[in-house]
C-alpha atoms as a PDB file:
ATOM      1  CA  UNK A   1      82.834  63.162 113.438  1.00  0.00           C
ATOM      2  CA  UNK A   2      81.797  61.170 110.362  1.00  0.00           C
ATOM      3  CA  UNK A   3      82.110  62.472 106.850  1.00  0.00           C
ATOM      4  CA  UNK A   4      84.665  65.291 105.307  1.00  0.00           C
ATOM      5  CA  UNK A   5      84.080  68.883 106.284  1.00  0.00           C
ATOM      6  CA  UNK A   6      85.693  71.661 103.870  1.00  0.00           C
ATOM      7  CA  UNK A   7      86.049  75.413 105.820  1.00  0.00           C
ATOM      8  CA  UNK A   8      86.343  78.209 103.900  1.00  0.00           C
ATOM      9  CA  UNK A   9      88.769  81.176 105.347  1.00  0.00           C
ATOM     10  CA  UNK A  10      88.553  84.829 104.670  1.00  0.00           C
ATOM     11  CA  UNK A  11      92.809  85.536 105.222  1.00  0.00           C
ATOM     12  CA  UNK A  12      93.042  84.600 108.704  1.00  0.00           C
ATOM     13  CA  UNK A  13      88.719  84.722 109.868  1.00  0.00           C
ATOM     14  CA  UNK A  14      87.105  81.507 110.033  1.00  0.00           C
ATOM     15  CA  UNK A  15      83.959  80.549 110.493  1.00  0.00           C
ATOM     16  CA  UNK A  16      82.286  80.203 114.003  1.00  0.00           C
ATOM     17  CA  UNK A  17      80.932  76.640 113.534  1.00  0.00           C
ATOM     18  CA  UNK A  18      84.271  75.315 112.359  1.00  0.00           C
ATOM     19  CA  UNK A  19      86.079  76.228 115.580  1.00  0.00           C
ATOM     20  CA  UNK A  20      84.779  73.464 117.973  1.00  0.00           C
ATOM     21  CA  UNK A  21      85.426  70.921 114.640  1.00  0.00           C
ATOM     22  CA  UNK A  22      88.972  72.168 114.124  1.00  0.00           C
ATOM     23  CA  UNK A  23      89.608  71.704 118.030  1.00  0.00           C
ATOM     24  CA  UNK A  24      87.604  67.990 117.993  1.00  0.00           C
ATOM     25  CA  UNK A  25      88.901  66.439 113.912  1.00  0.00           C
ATOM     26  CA  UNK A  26      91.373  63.816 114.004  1.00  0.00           C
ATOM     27  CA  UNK A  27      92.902  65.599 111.499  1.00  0.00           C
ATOM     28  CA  UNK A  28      92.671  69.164 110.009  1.00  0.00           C
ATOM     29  CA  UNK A  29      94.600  69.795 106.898  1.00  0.00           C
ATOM     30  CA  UNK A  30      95.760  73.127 104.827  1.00  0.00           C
ATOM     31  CA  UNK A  31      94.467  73.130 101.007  1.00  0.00           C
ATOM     32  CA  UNK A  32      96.941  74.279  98.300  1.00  0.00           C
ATOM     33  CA  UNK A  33      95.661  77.789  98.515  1.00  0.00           C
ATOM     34  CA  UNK A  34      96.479  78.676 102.092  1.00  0.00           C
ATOM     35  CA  UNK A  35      99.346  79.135 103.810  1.00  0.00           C
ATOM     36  CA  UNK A  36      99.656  76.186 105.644  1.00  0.00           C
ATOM     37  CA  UNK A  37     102.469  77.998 107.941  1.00  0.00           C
ATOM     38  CA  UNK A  38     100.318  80.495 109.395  1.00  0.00           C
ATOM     39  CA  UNK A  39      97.137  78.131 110.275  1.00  0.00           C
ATOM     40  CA  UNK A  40      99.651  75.429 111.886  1.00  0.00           C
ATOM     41  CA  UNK A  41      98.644  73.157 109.653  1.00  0.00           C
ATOM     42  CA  UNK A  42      99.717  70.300 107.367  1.00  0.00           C
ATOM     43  CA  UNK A  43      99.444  70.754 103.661  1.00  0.00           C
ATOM     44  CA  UNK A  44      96.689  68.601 101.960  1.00  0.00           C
ATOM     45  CA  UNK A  45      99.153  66.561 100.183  1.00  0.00           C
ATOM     46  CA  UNK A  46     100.525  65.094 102.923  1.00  0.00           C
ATOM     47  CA  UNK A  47      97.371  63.773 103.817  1.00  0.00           C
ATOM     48  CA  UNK A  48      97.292  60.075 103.927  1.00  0.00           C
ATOM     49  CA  UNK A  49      93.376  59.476 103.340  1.00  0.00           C
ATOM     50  CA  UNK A  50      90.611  62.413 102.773  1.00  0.00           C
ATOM     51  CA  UNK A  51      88.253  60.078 104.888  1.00  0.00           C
ATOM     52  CA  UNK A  52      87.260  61.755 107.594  1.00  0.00           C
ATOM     53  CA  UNK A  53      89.434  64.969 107.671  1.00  0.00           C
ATOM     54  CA  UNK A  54      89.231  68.661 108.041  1.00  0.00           C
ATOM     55  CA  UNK A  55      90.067  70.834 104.907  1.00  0.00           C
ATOM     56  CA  UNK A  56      91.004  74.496 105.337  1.00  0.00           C
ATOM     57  CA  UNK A  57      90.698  76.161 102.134  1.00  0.00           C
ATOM     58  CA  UNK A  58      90.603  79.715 100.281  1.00  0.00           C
ATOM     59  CA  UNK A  59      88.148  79.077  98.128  1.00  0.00           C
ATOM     60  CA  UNK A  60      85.802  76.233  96.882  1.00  0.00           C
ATOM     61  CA  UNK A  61      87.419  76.223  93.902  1.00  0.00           C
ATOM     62  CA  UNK A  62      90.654  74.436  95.668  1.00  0.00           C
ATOM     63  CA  UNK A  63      91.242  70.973  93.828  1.00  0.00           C
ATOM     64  CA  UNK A  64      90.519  68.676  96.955  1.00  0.00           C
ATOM     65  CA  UNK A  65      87.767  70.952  98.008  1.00  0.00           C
ATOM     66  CA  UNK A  66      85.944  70.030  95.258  1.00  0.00           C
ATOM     67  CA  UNK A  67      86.783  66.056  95.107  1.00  0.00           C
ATOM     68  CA  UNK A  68      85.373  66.470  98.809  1.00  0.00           C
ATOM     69  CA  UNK A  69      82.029  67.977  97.729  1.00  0.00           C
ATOM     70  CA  UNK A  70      81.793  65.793  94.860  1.00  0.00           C
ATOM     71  CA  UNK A  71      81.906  63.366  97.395  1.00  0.00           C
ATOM     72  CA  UNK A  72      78.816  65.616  99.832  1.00  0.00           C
ATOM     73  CA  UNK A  73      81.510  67.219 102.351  1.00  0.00           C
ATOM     74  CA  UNK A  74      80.136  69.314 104.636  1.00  0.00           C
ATOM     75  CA  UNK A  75      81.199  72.936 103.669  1.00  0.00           C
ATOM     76  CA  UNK A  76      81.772  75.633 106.428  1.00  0.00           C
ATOM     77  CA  UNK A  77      82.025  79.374 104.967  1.00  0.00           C
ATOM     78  CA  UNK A  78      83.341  82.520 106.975  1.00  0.00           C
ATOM     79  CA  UNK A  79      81.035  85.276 106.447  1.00  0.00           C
ATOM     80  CA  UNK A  80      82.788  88.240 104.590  1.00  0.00           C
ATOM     81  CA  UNK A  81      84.824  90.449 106.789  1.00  0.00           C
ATOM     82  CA  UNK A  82      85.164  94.000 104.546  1.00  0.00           C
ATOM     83  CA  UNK A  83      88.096  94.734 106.371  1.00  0.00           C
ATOM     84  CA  UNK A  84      89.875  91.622 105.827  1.00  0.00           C
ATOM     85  CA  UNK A  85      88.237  91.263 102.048  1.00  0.00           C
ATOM     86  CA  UNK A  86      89.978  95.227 101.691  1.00  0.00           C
ATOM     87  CA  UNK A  87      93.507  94.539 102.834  1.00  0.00           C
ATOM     88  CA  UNK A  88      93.672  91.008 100.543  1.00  0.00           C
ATOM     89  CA  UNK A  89      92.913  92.855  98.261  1.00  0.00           C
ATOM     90  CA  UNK A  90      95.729  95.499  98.697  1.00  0.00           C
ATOM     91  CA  UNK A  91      97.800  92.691  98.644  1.00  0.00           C
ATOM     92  CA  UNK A  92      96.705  91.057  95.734  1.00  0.00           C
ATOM     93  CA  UNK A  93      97.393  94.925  93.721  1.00  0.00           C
ATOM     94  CA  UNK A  94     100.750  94.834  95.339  1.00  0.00           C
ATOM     95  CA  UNK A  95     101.900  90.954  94.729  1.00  0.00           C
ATOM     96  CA  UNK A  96     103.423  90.069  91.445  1.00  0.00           C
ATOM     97  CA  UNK A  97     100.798  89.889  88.749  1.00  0.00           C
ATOM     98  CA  UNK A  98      99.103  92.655  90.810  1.00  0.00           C
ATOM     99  CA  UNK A  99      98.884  96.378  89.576  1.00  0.00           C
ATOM    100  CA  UNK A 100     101.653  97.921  87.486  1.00  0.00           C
ATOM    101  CA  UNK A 101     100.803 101.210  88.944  1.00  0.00           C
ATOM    102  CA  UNK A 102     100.153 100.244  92.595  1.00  0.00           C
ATOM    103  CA  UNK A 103     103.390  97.522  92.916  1.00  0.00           C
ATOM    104  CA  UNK A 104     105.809 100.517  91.896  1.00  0.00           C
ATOM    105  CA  UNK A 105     104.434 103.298  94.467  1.00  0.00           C
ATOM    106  CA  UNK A 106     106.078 104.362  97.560  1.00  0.00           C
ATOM    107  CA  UNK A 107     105.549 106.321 101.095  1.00  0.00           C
ATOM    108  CA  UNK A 108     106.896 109.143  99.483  1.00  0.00           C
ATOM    109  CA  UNK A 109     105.090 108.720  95.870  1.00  0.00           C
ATOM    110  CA  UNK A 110     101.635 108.371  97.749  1.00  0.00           C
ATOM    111  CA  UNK A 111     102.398 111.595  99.865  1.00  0.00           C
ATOM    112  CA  UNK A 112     100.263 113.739  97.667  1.00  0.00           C
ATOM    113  CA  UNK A 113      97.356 111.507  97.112  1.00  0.00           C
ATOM    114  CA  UNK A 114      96.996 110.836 101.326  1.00  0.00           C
ATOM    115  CA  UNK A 115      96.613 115.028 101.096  1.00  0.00           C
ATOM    116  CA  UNK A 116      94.136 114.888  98.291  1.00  0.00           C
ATOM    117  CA  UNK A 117      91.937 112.015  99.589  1.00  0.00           C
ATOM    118  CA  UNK A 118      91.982 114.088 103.137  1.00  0.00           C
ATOM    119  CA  UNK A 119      90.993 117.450 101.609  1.00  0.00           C
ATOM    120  CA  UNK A 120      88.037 115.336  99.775  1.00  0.00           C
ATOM    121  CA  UNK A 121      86.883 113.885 102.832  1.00  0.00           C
ATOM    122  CA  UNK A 122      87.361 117.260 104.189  1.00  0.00           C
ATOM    123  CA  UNK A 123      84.473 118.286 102.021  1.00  0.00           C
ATOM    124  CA  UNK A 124      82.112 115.973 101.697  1.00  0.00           C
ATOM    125  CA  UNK A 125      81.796 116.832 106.037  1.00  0.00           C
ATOM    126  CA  UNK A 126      81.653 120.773 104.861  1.00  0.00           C
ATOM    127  CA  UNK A 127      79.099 119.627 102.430  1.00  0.00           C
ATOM    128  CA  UNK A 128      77.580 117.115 104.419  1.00  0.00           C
ATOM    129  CA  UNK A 129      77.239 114.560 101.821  1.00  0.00           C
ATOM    130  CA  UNK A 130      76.530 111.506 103.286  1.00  0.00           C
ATOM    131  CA  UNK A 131      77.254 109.626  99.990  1.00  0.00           C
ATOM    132  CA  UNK A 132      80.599 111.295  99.626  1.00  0.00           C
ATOM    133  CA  UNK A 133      81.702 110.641 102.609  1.00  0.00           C
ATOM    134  CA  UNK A 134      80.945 107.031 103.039  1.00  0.00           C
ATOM    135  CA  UNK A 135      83.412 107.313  99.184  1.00  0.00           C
ATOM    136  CA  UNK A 136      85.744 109.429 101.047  1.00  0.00           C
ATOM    137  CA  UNK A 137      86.120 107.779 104.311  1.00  0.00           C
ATOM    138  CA  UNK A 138      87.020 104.581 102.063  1.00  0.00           C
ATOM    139  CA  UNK A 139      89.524 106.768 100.345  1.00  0.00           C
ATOM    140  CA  UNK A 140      91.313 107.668 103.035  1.00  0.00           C
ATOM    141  CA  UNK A 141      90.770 103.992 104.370  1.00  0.00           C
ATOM    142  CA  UNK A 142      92.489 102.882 101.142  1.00  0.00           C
ATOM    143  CA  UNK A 143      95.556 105.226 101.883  1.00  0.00           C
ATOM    144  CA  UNK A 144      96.113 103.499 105.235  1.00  0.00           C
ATOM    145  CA  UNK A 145      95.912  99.987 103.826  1.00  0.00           C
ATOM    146  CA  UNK A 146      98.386 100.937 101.033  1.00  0.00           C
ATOM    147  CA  UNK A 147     101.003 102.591 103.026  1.00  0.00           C
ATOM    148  CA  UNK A 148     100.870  99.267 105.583  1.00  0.00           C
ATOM    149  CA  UNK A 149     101.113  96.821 102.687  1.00  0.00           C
ATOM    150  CA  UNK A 150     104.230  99.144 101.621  1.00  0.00           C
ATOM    151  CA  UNK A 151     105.805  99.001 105.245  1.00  0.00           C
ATOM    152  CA  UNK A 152     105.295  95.286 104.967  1.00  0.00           C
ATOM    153  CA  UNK A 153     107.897  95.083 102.691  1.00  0.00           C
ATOM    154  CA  UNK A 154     110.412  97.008 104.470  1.00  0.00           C
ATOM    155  CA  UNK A 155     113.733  94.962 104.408  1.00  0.00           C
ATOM    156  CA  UNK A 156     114.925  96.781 107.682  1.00  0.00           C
ATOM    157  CA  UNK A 157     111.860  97.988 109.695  1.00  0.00           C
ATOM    158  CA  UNK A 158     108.618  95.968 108.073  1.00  0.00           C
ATOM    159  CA  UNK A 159     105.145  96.313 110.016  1.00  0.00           C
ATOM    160  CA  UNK A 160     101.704  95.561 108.375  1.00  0.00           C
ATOM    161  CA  UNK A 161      98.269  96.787 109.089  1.00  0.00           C
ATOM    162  CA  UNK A 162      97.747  94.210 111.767  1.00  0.00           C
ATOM    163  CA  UNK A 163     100.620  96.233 113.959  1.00  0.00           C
ATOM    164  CA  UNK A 164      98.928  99.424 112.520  1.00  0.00           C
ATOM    165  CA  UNK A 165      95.753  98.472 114.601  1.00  0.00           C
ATOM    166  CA  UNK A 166      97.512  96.788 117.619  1.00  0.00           C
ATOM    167  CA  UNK A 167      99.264 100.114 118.299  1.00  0.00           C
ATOM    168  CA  UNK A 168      96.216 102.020 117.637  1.00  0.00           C
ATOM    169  CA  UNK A 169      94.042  99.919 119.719  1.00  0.00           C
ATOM    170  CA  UNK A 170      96.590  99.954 122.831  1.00  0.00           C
ATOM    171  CA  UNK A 171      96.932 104.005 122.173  1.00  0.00           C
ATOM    172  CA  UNK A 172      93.159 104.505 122.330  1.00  0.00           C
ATOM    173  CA  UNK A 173      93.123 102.209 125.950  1.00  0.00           C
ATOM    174  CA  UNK A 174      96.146 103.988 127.233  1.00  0.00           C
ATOM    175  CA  UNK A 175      94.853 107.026 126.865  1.00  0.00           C
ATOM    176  CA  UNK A 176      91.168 106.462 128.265  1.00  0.00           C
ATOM    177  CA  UNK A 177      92.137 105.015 131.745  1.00  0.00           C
ATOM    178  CA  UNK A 178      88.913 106.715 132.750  1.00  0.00           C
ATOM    179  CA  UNK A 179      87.186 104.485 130.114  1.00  0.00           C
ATOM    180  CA  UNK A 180      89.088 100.998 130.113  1.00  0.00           C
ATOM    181  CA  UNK A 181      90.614 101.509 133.612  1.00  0.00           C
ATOM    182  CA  UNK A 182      90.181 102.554 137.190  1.00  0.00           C
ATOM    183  CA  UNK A 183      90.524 106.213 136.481  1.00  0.00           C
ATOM    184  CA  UNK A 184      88.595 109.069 137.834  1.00  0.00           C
ATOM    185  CA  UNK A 185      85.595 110.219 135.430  1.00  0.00           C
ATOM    186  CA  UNK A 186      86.144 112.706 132.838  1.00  0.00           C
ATOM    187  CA  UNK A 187      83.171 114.999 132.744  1.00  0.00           C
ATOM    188  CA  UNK A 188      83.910 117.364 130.059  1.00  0.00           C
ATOM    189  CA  UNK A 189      85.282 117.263 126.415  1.00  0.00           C
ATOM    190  CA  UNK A 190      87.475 119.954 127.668  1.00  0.00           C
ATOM    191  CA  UNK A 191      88.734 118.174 130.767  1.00  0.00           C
ATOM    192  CA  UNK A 192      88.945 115.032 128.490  1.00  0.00           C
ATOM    193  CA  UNK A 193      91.511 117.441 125.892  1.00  0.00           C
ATOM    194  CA  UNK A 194      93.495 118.354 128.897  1.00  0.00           C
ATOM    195  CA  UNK A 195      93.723 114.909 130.235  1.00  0.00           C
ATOM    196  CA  UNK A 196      94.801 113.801 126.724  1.00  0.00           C
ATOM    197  CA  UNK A 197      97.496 116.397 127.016  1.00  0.00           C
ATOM    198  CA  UNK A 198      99.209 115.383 130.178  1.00  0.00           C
ATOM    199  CA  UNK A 199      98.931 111.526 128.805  1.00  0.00           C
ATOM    200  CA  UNK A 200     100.868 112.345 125.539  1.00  0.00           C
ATOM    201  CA  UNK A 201     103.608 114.653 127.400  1.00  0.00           C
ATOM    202  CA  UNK A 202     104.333 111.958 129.925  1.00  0.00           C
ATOM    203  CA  UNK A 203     104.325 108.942 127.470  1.00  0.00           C
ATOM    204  CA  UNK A 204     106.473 110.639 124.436  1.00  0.00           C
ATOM    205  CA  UNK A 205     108.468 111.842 126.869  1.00  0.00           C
ATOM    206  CA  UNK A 206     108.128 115.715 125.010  1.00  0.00           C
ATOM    207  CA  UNK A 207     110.241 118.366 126.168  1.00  0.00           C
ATOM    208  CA  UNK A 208     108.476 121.578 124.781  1.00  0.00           C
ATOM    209  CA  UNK A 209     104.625 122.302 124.248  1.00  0.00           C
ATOM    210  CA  UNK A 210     105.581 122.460 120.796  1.00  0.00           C
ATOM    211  CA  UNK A 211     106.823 118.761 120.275  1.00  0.00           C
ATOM    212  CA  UNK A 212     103.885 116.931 118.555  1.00  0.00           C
ATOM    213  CA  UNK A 213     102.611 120.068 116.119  1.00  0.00           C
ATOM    214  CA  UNK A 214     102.537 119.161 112.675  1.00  0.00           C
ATOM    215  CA  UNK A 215     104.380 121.816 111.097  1.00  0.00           C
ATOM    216  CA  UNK A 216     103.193 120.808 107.755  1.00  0.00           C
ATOM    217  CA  UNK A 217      99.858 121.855 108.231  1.00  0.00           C
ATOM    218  CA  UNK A 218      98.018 124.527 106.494  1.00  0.00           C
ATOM    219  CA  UNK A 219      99.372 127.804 107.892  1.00  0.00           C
ATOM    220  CA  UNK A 220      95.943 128.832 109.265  1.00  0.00           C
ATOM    221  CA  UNK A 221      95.377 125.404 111.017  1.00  0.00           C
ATOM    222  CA  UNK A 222      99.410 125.591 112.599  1.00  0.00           C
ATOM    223  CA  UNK A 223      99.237 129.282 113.085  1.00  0.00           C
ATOM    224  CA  UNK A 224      95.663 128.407 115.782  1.00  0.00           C
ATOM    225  CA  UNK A 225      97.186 125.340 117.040  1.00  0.00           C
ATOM    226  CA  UNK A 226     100.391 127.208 117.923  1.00  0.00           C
ATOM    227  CA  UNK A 227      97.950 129.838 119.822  1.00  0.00           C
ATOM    228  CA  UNK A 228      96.361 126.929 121.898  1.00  0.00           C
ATOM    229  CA  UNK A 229      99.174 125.249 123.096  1.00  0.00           C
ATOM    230  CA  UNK A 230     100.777 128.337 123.677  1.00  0.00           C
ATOM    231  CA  UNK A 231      97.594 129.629 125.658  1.00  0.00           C
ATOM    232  CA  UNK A 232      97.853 126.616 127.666  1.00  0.00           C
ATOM    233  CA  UNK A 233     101.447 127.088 128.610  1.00  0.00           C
ATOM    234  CA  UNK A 234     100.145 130.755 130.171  1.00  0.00           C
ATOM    235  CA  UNK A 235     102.500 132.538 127.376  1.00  0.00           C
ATOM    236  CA  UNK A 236     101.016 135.983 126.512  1.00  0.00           C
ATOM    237  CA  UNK A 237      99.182 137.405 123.703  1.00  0.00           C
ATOM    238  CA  UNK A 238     102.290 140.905 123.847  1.00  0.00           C
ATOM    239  CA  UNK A 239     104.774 137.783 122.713  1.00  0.00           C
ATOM    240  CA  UNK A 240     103.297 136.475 119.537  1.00  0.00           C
ATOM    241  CA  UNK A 241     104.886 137.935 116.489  1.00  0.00           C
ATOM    242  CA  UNK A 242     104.764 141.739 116.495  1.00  0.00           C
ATOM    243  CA  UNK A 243     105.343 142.827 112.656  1.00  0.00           C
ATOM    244  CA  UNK A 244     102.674 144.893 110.692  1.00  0.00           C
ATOM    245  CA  UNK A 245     103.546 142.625 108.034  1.00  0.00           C
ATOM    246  CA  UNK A 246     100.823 140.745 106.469  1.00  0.00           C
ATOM    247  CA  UNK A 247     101.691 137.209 107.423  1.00  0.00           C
ATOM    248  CA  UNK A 248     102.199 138.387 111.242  1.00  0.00           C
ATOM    249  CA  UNK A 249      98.659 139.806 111.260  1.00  0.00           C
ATOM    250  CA  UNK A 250      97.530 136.508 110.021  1.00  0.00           C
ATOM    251  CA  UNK A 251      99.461 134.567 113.044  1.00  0.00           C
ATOM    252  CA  UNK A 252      98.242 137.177 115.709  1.00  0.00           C
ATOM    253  CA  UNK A 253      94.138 136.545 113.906  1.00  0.00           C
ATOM    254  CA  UNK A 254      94.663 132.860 113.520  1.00  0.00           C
ATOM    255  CA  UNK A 255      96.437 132.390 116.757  1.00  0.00           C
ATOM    256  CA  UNK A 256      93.750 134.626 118.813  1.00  0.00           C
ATOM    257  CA  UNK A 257      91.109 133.114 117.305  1.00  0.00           C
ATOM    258  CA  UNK A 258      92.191 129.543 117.934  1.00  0.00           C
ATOM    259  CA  UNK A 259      92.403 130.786 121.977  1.00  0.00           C
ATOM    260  CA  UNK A 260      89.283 132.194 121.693  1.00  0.00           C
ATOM    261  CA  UNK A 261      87.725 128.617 120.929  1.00  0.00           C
ATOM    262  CA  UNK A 262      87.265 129.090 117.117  1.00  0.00           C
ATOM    263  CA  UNK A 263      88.548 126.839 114.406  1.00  0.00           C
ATOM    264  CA  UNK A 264      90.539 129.333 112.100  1.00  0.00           C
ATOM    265  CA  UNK A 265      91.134 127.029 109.327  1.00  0.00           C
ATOM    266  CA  UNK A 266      87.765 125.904 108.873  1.00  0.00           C
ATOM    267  CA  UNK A 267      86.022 129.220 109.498  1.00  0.00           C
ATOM    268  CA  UNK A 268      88.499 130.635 107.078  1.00  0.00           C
ATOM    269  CA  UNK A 269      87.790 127.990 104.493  1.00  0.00           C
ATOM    270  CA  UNK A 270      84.150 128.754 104.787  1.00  0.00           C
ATOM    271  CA  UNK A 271      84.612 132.246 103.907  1.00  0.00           C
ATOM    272  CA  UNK A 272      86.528 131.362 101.050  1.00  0.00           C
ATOM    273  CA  UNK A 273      84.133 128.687 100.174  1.00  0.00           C
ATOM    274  CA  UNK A 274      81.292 131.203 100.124  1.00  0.00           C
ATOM    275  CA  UNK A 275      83.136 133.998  98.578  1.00  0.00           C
ATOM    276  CA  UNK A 276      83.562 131.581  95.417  1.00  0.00           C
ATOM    277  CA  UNK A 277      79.804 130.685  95.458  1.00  0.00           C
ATOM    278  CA  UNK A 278      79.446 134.348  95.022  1.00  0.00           C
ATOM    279  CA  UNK A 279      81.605 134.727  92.069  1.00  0.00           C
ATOM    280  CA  UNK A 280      79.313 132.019  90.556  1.00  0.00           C
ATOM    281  CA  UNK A 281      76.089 133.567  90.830  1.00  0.00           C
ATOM    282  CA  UNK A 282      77.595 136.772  89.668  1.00  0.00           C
ATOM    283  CA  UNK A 283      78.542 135.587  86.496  1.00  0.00           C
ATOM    284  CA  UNK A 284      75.269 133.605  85.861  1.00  0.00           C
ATOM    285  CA  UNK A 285      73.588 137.255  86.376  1.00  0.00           C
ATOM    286  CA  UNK A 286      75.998 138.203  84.062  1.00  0.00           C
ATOM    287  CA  UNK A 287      75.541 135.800  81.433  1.00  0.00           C
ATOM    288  CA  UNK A 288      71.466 135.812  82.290  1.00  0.00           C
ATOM    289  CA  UNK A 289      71.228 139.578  81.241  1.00  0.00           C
ATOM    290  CA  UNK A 290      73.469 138.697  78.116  1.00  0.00           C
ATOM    291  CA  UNK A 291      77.091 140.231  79.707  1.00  0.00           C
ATOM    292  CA  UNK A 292      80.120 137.785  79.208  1.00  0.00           C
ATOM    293  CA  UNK A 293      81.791 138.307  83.128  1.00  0.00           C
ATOM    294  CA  UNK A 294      85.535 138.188  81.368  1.00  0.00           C
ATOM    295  CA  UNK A 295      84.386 141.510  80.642  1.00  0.00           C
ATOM    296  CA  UNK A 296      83.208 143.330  83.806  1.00  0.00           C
ATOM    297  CA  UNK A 297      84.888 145.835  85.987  1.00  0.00           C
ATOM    298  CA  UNK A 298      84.616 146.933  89.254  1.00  0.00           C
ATOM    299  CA  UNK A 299      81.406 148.244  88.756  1.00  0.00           C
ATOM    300  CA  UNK A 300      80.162 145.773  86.659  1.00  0.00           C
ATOM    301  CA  UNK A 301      81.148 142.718  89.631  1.00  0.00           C
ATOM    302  CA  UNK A 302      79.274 145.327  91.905  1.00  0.00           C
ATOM    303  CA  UNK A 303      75.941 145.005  89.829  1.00  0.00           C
ATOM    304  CA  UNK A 304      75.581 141.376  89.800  1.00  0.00           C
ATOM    305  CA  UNK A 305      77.038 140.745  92.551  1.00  0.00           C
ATOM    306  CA  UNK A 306      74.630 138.827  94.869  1.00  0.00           C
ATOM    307  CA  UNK A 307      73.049 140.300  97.865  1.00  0.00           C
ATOM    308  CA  UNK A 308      73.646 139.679 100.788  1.00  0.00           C
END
């Protein structure tokens, strides 16, 4: 190899090209703005001549990278990786000199906001808004990368998003022997869900049907999930709560329901979603035929109310 070549890295991606250079250079140096460390790599300064040497920089504005292309170096740039481009990022709002807001926030500070983004992502699928949900998705996305970059600073148990995806990748393999293995083939979705069942029992080790239910769910959502697993443990329909209470009604409807192959929650949140469109249009009938809708009565919501 004749001449300097300068590589560009994106965090930890390098270019393609660079990769049979980095194996074949005489010798492959780290610029100032890497971290030498993690690329195995000498620092720049140690370098005794920049004749005929491999730089691996950050960015083109790194001091030597520039004397080298002053000089015509060869530059080699990764292609942008949104991914990695969104978690440096993350970091760069949590380092010092970052974000005020974002260095000071917490798992349990950033509960409420990983419920909000959900529930807006939630509705841009009920809406189906395809630009809201490519916003949303990235929301939630966001969530996941800040909570990592939090656990990353854990003094006594620290992961980052690079474990994040490691576990998630082996969990989606593990539990798709059919897929990635020698497993028989799964034919259904249901057979699939049932499969996926016996998997998580046997590898969390769970000693009721119950383990693994989020009990902070919305009480619609629990109360059907609670009727599934307990439909698929045989345990009758005469057992679930018997009160003529309100909220027992709701369990036995939600629960049923759920059994009975419908999504309570989201059925539910359609009604509700339609009985507020309904309120709208009543009130602009209202306010069309000159009637200010704080006013009306029973009979009043019955005149404008929309048809159905």
């Amino acid at each position: 190899m004749t001449g300097s070549v300068v590589v560009v890295a994106r965090g930890a991606t390098l270019p393609a090209a660079a990769v049979p250079l980095l194996r074949t250079a005489a010798a492959v140096y780290a610029g100032s703005d890497v971290d030498a460390a993690a690329f195995g790599l000498p620092p720049v300064a140690e370098a005794p001549s920049l004749r005929d040497i491999v730089l691996v920089v950050g960015s083109l504005a790194e001091p030597t990278a520039v004397a080298l292309r002053s000089a015509g170096a060869q530059v080699l740039e990764a292609s942008a990786d949104p991914l990695v481009e969104a978690v440096l990022v993350m970091d760069r709002l949590r380092s010092p000199g970052g974000c005020p807001w974002d260095g000071v926030q917490t798992h349990d500070s950033m509960r409420k906001y990983l419920v909000e983004e959900t529930y807006e992502l939630l509705e841009a699928i009920e809406e189906n808004d395809r630009a809201a949900l490519r916003e949303e998705l990235g929301d939630v996305l966001l969530q996941v990368l800040f909570h990592a970059r939090v656990a990353a600073e854990d003094p006594q148990d620290p992961f980052t998003i690079d474990d994040v995806a490691g576990e998630l990748v082996a969990k989606l393999v593990g539990r798709h022997p059919n897929v990635f293995g020698d497993a028989g083939k799964v034919a259904t979705a249901e057979h699939q869900e049932l499969k996926w069942e016996e998997l998580k029992q046997a590898e969390k080790q769970r000693k009721s049907i119950v383990d693994g239910v989020a009990l902070g769910q919305p009480a619609a959502a629990l109360a059907g999930k609670l009727g599934q697993r307990s439909g698929r443990a045989g345990i009758p329909l005469d057992l679930f709560p018997a009160g003529a209470d309100p909220a027992s009604q709701l369990f036995r409807t939600a629960a049923t329901a759920r059994r009975a192959g419908i999504d309570p929650e989201g059925d539910l949140r359609a009604v509700a979603k339609q009985f507020a469109r309904d309120i709208r249009a009543a009130e602009a009938a209202a306010r069309a035929e000159g009637v200010e809708p704080t006013t009306l009565e029973a009979d009043g919501w019955r005149k404008f109310w929309p048809s159905a």
